[in-house]
N, C-alpha and C. Protein backbone atom coordinates (compact mmCIF):
# COMPACT_ATOMS: atom_id res chain seq x y z
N UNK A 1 0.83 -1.19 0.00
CA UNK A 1 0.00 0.00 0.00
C UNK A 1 0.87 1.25 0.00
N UNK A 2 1.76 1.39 0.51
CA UNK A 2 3.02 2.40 0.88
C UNK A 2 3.68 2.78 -0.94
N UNK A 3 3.98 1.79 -1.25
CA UNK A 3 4.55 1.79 -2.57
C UNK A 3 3.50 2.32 -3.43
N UNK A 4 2.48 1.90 -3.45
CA UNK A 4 1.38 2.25 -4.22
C UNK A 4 1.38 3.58 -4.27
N UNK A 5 1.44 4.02 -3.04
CA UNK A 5 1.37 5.86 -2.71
C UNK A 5 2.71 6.69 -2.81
N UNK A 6 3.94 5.58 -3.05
CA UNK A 6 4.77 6.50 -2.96
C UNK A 6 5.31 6.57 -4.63
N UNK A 7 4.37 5.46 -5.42
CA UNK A 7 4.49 5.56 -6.85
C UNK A 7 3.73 6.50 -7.53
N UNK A 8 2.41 6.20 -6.57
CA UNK A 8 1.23 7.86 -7.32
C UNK A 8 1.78 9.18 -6.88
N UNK A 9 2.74 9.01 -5.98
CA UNK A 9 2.99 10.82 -5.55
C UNK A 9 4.35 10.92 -6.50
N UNK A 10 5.01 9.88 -6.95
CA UNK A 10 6.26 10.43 -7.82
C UNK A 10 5.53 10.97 -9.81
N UNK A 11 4.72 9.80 -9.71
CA UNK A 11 4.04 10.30 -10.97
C UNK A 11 3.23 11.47 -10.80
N UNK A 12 2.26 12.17 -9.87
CA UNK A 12 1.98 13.24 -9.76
C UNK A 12 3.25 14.43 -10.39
N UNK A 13 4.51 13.69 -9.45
CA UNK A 13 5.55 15.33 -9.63
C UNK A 13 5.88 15.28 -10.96
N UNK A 14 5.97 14.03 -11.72
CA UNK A 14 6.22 14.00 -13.22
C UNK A 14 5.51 14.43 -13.59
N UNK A 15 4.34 14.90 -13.57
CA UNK A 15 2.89 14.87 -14.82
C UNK A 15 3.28 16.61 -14.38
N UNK A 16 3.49 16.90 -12.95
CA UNK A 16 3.86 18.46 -12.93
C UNK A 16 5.04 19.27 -13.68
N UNK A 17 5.77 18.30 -13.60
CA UNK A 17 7.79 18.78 -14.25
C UNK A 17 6.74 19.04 -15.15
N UNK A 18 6.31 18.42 -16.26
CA UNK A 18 6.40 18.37 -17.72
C UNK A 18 4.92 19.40 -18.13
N UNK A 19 4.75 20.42 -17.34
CA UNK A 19 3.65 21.09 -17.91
C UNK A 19 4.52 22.17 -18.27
N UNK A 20 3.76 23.16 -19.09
CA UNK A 20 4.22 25.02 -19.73
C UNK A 20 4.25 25.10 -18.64
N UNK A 21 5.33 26.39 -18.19
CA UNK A 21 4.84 27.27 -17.58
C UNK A 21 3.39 28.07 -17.18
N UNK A 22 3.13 28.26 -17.57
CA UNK A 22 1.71 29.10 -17.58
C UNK A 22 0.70 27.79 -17.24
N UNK A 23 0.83 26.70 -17.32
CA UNK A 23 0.05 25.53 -16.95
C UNK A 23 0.32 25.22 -15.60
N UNK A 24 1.45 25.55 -15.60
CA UNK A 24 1.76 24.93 -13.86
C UNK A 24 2.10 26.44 -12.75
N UNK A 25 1.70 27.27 -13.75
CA UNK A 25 1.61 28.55 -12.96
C UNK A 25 0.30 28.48 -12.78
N UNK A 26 -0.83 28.07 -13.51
CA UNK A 26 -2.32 28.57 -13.02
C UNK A 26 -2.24 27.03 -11.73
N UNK A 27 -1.52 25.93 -12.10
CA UNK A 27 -1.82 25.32 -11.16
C UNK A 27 -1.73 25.18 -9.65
N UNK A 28 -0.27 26.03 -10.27
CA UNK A 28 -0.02 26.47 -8.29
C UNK A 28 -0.94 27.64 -7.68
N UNK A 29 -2.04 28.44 -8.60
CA UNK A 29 -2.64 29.41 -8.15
C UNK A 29 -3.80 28.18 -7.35
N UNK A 30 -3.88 27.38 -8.35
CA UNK A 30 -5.47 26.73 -8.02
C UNK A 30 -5.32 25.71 -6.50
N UNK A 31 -3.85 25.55 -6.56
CA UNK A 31 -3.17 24.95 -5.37
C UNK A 31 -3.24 25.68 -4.34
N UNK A 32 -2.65 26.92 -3.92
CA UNK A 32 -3.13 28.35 -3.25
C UNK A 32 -4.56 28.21 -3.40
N UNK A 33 -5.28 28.25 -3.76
CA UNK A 33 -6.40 29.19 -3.43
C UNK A 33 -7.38 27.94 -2.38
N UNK A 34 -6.70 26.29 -2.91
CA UNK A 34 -7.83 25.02 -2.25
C UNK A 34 -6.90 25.11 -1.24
N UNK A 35 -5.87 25.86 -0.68
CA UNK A 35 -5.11 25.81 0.32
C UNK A 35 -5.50 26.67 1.50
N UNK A 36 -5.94 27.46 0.82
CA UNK A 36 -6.18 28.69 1.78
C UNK A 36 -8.09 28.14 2.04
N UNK A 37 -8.14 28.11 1.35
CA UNK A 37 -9.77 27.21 1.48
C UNK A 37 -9.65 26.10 2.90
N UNK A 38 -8.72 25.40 2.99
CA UNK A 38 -8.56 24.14 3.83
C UNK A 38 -7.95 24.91 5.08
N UNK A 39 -7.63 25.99 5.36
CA UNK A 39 -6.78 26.26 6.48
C UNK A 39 -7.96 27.32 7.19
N UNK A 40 -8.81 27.63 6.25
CA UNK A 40 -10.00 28.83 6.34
C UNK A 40 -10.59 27.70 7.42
N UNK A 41 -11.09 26.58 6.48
CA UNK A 41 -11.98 25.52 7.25
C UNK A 41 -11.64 24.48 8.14
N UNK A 42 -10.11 24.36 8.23
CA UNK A 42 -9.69 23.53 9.66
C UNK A 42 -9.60 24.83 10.69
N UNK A 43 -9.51 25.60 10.36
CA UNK A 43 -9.37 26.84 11.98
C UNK A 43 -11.11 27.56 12.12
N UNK A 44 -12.04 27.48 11.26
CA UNK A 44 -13.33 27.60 11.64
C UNK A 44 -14.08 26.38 12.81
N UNK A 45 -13.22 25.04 12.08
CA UNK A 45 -13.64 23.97 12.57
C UNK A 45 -13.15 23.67 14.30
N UNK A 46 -12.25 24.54 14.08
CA UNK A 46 -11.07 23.81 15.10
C UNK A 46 -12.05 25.62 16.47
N UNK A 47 -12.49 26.33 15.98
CA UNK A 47 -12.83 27.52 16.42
C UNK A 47 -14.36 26.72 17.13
N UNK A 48 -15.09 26.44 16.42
CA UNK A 48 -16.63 26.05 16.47
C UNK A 48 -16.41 24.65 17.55
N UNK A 49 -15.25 23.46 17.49
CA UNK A 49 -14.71 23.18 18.64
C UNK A 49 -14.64 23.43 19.95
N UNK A 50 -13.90 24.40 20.13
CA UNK A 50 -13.17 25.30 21.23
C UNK A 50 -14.88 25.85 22.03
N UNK A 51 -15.31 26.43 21.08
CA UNK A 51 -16.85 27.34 21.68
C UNK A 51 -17.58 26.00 22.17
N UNK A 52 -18.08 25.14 21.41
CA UNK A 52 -18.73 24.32 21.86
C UNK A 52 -18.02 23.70 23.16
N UNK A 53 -16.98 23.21 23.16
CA UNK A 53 -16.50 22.76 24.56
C UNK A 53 -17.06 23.80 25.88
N UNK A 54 -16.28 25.23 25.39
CA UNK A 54 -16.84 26.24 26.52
C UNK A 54 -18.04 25.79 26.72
N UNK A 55 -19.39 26.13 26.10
CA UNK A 55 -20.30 25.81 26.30
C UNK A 55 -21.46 24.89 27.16
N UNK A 56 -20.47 23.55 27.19
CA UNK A 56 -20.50 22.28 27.74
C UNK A 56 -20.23 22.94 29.05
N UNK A 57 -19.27 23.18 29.08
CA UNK A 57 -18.61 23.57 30.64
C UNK A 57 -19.48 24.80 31.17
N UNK A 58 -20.01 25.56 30.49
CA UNK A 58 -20.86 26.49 31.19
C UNK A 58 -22.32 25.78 31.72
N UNK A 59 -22.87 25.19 30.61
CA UNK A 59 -23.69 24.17 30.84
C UNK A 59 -23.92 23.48 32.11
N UNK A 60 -22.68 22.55 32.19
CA UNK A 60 -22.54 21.70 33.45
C UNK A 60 -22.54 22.51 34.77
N UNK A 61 -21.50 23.55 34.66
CA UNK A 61 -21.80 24.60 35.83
C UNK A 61 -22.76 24.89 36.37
N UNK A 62 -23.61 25.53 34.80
CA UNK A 62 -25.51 26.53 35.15
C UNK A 62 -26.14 25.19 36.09
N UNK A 63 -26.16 23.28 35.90
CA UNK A 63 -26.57 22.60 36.13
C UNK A 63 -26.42 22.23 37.11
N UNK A 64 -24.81 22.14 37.59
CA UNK A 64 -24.49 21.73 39.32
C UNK A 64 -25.28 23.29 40.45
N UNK A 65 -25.35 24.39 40.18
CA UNK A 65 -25.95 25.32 40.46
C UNK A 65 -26.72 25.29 40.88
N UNK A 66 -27.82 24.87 39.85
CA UNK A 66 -29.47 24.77 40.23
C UNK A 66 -29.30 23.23 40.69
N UNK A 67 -28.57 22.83 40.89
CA UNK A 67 -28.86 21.31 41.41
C UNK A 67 -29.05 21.69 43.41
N UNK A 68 -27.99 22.48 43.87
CA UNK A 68 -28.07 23.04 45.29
C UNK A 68 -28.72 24.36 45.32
N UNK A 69 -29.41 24.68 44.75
CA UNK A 69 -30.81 26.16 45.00
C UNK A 69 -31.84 24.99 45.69
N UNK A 70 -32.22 25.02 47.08
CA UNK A 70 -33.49 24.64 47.74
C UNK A 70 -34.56 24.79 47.35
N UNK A 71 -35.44 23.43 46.85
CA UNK A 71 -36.80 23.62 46.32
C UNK A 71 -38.03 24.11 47.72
């Protein structure tokens, strides 16, 4: 399985060597731009995380709270 992947990632860099310029210039744009796309959406993800945890923990708090308020 290793070989498999380390044969598709050498033919990837070949199929790249051998483009125009201007072919492998729009490609590194299109590379940039799904890059910045993926770093947008692992730190939204990784953000929406973080809040939700807080949340939990405020949660549990508001809950042990009203658990000792005398009915």
């Amino acid at each position: 399985m290793k070989s498999q992947l380390m044969a598709q990632e050498a033919l990837l860099f070949s199929v790249i060597e051998t483009l125009e310029p201007v072919q492998r210039s729009g490609l590194l744009e299109r590379f940039e731009h799904h890059a910045e796309e993926a770093k947008t959406e692992l730190l939204n993800s990784m953000a929406t995380d973080e809040l939700y945890e807080r949340l939990l923990e405020h949660l549990e708090r508001y809950s042990k709270s009203i658990q000792h308020i005398p009915k």
